[in-house]
PDB file of N, CA and C in Angstrom:
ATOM      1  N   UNK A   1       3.064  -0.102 -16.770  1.00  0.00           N
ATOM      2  CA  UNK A   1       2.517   0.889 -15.863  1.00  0.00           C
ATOM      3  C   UNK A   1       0.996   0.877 -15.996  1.00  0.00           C
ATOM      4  N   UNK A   2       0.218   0.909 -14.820  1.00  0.00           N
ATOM      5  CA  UNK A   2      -1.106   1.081 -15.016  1.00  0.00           C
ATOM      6  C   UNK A   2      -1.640   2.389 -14.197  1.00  0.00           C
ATOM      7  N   UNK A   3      -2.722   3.245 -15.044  1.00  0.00           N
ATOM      8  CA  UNK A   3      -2.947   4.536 -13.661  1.00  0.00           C
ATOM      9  C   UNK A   3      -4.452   3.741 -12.997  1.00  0.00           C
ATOM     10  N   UNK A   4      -4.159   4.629 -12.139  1.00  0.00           N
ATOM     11  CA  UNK A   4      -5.263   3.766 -10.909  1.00  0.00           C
ATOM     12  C   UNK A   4      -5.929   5.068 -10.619  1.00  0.00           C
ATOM     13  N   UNK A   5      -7.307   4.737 -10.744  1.00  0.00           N
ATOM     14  CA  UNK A   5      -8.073   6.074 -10.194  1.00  0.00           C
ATOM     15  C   UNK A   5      -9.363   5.622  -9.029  1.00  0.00           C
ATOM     16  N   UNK A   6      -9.285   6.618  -7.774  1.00  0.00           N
ATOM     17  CA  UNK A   6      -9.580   5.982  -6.842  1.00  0.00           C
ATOM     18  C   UNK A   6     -10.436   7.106  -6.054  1.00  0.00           C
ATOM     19  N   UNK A   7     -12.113   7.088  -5.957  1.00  0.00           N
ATOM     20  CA  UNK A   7     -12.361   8.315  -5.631  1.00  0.00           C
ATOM     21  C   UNK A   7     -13.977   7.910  -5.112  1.00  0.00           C
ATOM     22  N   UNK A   8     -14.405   9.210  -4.185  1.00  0.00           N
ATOM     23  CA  UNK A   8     -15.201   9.361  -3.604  1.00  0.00           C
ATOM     24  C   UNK A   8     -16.578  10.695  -3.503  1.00  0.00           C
ATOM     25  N   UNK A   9     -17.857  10.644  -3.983  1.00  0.00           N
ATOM     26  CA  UNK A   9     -18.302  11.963  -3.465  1.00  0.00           C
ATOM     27  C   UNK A   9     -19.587  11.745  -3.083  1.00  0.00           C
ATOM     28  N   UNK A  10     -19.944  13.487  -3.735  1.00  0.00           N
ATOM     29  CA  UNK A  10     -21.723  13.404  -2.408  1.00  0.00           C
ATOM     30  C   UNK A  10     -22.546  12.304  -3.224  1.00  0.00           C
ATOM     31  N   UNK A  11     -22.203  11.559  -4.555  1.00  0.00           N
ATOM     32  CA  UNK A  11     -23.307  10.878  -5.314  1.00  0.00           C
ATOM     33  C   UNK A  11     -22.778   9.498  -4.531  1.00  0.00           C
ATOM     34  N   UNK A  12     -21.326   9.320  -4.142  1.00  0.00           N
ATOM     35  CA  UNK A  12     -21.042   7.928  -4.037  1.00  0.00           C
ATOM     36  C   UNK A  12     -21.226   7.184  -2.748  1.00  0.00           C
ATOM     37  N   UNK A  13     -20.897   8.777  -1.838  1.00  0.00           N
ATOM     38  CA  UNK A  13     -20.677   8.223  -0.216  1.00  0.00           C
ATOM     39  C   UNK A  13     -21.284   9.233   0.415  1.00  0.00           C
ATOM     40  N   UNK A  14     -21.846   8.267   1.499  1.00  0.00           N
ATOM     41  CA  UNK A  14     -22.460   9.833   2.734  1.00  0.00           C
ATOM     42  C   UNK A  14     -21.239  10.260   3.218  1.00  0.00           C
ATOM     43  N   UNK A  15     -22.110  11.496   3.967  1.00  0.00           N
ATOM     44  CA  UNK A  15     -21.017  12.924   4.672  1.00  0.00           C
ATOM     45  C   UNK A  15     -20.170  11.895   5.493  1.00  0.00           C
ATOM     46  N   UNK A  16     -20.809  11.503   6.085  1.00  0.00           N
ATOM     47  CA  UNK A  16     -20.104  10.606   7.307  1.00  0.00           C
ATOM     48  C   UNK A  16     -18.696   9.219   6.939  1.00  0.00           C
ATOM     49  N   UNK A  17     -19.006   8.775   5.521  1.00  0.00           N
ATOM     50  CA  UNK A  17     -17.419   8.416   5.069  1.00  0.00           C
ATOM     51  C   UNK A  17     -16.593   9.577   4.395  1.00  0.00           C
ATOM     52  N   UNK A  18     -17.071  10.907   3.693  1.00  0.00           N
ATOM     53  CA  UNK A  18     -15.902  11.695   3.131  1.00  0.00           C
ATOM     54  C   UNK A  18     -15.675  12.280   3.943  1.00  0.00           C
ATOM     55  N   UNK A  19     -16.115  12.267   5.182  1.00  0.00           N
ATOM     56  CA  UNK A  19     -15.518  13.227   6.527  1.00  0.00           C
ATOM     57  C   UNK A  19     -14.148  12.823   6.940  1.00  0.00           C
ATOM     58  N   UNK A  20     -14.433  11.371   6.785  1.00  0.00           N
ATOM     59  CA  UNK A  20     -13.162  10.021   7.377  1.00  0.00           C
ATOM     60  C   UNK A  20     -12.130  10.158   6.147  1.00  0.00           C
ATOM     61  N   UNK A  21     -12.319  10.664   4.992  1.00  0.00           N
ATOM     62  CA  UNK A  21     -10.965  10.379   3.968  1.00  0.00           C
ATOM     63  C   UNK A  21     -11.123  11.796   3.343  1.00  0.00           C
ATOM     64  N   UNK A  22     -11.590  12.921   3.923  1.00  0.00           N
ATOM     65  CA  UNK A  22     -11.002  14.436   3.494  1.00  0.00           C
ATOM     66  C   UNK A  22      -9.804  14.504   3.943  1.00  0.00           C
ATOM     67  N   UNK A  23      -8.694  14.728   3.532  1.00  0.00           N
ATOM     68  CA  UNK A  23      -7.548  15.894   3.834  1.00  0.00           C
ATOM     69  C   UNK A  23      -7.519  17.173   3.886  1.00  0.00           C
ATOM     70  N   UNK A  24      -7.068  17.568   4.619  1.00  0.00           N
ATOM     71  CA  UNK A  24      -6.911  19.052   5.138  1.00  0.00           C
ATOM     72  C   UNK A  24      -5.692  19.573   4.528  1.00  0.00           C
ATOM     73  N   UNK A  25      -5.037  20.685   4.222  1.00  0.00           N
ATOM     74  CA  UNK A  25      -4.100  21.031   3.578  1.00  0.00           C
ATOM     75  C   UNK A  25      -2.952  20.312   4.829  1.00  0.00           C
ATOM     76  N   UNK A  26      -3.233  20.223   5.699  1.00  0.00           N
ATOM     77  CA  UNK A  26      -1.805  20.207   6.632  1.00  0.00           C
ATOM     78  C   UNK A  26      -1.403  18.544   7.143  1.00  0.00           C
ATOM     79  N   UNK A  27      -2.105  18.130   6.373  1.00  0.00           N
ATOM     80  CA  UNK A  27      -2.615  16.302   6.337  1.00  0.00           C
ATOM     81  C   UNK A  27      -2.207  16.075   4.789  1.00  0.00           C
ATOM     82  N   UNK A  28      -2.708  16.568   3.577  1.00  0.00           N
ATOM     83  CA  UNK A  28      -2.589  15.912   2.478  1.00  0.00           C
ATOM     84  C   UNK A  28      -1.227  15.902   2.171  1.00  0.00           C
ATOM     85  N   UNK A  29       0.214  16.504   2.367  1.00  0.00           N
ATOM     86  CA  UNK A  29       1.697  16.096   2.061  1.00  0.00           C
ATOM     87  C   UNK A  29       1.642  14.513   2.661  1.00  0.00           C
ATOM     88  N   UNK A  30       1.776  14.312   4.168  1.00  0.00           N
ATOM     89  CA  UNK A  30       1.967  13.301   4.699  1.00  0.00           C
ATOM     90  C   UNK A  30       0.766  12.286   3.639  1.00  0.00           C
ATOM     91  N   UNK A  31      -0.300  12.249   3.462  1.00  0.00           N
ATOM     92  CA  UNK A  31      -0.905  11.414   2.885  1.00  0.00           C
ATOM     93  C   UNK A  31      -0.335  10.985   1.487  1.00  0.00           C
ATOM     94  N   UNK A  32       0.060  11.924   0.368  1.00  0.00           N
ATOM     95  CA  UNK A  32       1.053  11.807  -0.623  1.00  0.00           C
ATOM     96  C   UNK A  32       2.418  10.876  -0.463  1.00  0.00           C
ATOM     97  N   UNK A  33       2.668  11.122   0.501  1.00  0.00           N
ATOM     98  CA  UNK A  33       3.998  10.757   0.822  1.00  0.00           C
ATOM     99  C   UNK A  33       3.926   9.190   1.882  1.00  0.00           C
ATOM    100  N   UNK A  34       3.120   8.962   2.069  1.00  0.00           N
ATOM    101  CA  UNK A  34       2.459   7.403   2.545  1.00  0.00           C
ATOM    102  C   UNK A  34       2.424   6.776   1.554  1.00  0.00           C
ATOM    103  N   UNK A  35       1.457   7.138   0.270  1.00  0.00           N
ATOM    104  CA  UNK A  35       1.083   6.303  -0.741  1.00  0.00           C
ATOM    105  C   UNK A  35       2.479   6.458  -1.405  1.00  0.00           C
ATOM    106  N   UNK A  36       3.485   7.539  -1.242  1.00  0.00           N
ATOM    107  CA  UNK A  36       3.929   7.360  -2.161  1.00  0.00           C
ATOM    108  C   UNK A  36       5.532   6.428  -1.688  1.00  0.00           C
ATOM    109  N   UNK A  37       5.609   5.930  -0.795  1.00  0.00           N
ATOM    110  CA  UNK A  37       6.249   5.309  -0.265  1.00  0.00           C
ATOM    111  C   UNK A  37       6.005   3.730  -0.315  1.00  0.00           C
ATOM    112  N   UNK A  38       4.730   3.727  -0.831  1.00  0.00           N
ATOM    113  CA  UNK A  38       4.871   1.485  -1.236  1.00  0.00           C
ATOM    114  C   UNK A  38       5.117   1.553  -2.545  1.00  0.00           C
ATOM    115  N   UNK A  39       5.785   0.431  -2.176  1.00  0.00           N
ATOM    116  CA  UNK A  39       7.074  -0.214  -3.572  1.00  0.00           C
ATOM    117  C   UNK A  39       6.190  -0.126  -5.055  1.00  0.00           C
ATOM    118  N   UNK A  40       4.571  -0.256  -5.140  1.00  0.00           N
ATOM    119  CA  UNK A  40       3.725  -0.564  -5.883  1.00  0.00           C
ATOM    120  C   UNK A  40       3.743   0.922  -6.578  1.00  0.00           C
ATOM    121  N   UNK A  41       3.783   2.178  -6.083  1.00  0.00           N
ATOM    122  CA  UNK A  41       3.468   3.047  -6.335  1.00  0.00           C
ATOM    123  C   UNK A  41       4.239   4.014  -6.922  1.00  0.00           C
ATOM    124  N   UNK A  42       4.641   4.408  -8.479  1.00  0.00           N
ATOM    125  CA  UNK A  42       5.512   4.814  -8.912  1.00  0.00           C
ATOM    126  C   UNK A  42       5.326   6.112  -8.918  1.00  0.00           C
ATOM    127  N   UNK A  43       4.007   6.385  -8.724  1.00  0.00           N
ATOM    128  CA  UNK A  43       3.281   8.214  -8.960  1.00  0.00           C
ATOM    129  C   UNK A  43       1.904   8.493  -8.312  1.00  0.00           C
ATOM    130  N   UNK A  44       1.537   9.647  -8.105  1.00  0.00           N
ATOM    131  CA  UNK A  44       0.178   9.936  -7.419  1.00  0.00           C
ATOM    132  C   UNK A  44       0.025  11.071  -7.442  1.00  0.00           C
ATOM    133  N   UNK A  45      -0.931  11.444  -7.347  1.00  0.00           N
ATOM    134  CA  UNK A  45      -2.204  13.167  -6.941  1.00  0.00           C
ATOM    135  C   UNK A  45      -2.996  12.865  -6.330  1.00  0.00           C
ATOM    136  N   UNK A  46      -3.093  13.422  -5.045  1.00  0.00           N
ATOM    137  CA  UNK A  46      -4.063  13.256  -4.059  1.00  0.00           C
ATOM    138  C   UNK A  46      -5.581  14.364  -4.541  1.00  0.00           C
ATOM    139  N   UNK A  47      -6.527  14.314  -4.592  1.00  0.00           N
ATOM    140  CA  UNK A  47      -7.356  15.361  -4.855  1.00  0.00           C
ATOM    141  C   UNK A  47      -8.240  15.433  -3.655  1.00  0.00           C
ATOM    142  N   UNK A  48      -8.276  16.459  -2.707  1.00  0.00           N
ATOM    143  CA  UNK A  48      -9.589  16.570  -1.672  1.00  0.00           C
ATOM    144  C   UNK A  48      -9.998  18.078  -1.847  1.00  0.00           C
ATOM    145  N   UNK A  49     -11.455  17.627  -1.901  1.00  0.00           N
ATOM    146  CA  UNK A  49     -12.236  19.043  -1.826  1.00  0.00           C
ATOM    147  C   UNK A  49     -12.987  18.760  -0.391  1.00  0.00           C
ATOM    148  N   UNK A  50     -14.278  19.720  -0.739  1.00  0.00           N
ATOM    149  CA  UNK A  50     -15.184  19.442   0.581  1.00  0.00           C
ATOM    150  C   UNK A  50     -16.288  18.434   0.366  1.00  0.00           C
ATOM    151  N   UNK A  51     -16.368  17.946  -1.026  1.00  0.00           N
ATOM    152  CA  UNK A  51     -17.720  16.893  -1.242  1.00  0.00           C
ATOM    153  C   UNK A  51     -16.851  15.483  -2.020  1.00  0.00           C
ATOM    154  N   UNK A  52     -15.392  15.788  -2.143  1.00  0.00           N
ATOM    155  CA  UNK A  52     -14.682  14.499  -2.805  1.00  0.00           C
ATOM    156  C   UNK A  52     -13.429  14.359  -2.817  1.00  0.00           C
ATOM    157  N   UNK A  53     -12.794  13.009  -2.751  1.00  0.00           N
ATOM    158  CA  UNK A  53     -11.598  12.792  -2.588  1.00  0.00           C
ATOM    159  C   UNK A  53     -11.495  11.724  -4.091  1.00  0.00           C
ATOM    160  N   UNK A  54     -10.441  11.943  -4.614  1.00  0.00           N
ATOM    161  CA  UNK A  54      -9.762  11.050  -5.109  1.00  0.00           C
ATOM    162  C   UNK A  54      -8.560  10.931  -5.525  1.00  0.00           C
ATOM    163  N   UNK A  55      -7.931   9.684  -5.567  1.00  0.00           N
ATOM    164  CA  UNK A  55      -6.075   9.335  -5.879  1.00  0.00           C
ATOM    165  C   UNK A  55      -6.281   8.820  -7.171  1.00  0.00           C
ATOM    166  N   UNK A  56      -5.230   9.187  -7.644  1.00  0.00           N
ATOM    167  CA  UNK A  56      -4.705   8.980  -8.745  1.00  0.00           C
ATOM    168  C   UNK A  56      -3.276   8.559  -8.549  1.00  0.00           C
ATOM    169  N   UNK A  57      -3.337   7.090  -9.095  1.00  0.00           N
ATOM    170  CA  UNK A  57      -1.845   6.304  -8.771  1.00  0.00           C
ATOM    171  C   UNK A  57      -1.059   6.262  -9.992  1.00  0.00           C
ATOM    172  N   UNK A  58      -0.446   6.139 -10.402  1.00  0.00           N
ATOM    173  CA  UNK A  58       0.471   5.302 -11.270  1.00  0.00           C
ATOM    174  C   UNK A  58       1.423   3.847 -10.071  1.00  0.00           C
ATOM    175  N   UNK A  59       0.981   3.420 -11.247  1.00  0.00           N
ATOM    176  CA  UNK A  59       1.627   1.619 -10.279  1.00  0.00           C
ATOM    177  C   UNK A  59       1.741   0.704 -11.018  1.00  0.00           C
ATOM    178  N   UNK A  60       3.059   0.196 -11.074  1.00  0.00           N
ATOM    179  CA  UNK A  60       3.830  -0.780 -11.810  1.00  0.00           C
ATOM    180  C   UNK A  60       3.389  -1.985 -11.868  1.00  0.00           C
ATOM    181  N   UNK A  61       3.012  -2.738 -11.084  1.00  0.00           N
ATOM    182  CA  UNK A  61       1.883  -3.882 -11.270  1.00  0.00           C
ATOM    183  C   UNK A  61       0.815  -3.901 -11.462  1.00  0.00           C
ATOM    184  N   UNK A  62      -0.096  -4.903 -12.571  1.00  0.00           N
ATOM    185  CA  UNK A  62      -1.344  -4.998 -12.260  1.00  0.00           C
ATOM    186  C   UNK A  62      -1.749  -6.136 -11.680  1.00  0.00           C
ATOM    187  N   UNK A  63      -1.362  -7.212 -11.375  1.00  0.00           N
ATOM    188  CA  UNK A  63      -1.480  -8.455 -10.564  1.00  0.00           C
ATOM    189  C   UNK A  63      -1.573  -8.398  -9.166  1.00  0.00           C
ATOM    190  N   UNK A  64      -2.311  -9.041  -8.696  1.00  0.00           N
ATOM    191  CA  UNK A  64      -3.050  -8.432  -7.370  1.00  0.00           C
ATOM    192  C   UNK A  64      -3.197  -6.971  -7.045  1.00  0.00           C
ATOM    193  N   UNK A  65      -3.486  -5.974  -7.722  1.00  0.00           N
ATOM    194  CA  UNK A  65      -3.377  -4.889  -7.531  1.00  0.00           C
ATOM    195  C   UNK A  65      -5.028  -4.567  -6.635  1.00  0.00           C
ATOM    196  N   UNK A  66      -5.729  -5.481  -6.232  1.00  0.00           N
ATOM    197  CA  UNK A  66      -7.299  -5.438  -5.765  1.00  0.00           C
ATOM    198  C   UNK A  66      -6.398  -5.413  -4.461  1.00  0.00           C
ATOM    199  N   UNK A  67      -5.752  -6.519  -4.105  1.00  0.00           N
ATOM    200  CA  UNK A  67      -5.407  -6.822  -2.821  1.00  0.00           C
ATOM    201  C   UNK A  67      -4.610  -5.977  -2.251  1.00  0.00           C
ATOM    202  N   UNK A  68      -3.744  -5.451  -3.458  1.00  0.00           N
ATOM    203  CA  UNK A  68      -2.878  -4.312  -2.851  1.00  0.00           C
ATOM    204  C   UNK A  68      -3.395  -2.810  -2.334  1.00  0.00           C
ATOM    205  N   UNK A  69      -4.115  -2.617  -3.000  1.00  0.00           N
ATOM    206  CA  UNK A  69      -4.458  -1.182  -2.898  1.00  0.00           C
ATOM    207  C   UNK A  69      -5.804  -1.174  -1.430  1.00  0.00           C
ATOM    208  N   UNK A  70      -6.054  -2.149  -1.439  1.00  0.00           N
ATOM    209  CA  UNK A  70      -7.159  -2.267   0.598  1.00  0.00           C
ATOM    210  C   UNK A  70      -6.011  -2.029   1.255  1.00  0.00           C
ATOM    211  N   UNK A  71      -4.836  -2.210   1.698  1.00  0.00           N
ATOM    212  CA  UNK A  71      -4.340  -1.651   2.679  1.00  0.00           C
ATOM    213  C   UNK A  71      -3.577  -0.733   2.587  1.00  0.00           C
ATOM    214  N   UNK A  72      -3.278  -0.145   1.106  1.00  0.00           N
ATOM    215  CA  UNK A  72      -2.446   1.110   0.655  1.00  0.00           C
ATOM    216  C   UNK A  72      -3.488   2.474   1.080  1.00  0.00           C
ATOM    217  N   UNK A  73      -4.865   2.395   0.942  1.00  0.00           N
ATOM    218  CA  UNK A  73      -5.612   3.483   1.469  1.00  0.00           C
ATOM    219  C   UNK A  73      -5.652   3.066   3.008  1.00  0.00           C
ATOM    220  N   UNK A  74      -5.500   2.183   3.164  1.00  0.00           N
ATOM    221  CA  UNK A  74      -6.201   2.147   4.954  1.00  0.00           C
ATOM    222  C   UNK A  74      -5.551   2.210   5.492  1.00  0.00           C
ATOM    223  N   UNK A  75      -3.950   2.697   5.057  1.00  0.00           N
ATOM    224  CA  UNK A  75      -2.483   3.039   5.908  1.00  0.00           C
ATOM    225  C   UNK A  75      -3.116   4.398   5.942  1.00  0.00           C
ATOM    226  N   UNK A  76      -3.849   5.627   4.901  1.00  0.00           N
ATOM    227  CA  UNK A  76      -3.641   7.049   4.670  1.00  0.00           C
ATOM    228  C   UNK A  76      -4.077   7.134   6.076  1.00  0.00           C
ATOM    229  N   UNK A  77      -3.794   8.785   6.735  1.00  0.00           N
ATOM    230  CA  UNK A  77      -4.069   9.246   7.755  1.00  0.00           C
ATOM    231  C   UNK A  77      -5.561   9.650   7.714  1.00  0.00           C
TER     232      UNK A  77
END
């Protein structure tokens, strides 16, 4: 098992990308439940505030796990 930590804020990214990957309370289930639906992904916590987002995975592979995880966020809503 490896945990995967995956995150964003006002030091890392302008307003204009955490605007694009905030969740809203009525958005972040479905977003949980995306990630938590590939085969890779055994566990997760979504975290969104108003200045940062970040996931926290648990995921059973670490081999290609670079390649995996670009289209595991770019499925989220």
């Amino acid at each position: 098992m490896t945990l995967l930590a995956l995150g964003i804020n006002h030091k890392t990214a302008p307003v204009s990308l955490r605007e694009r990957v905030t969740f809203s309370p009525d958005t972040l289930d479905q977003a949980l439940d995306s990630l938590l639906a590939q085969p890779m992904v055994q566990g997760g916590v979504v975290l969104s505030t108003c200045n940062r987002t970040e996931l926290y995975l648990s995921v059973e592979e670490q081999d290609n796990l670079a390649r995996s995880v670009d289209p595991l966020v770019m499925r989220l809503p």
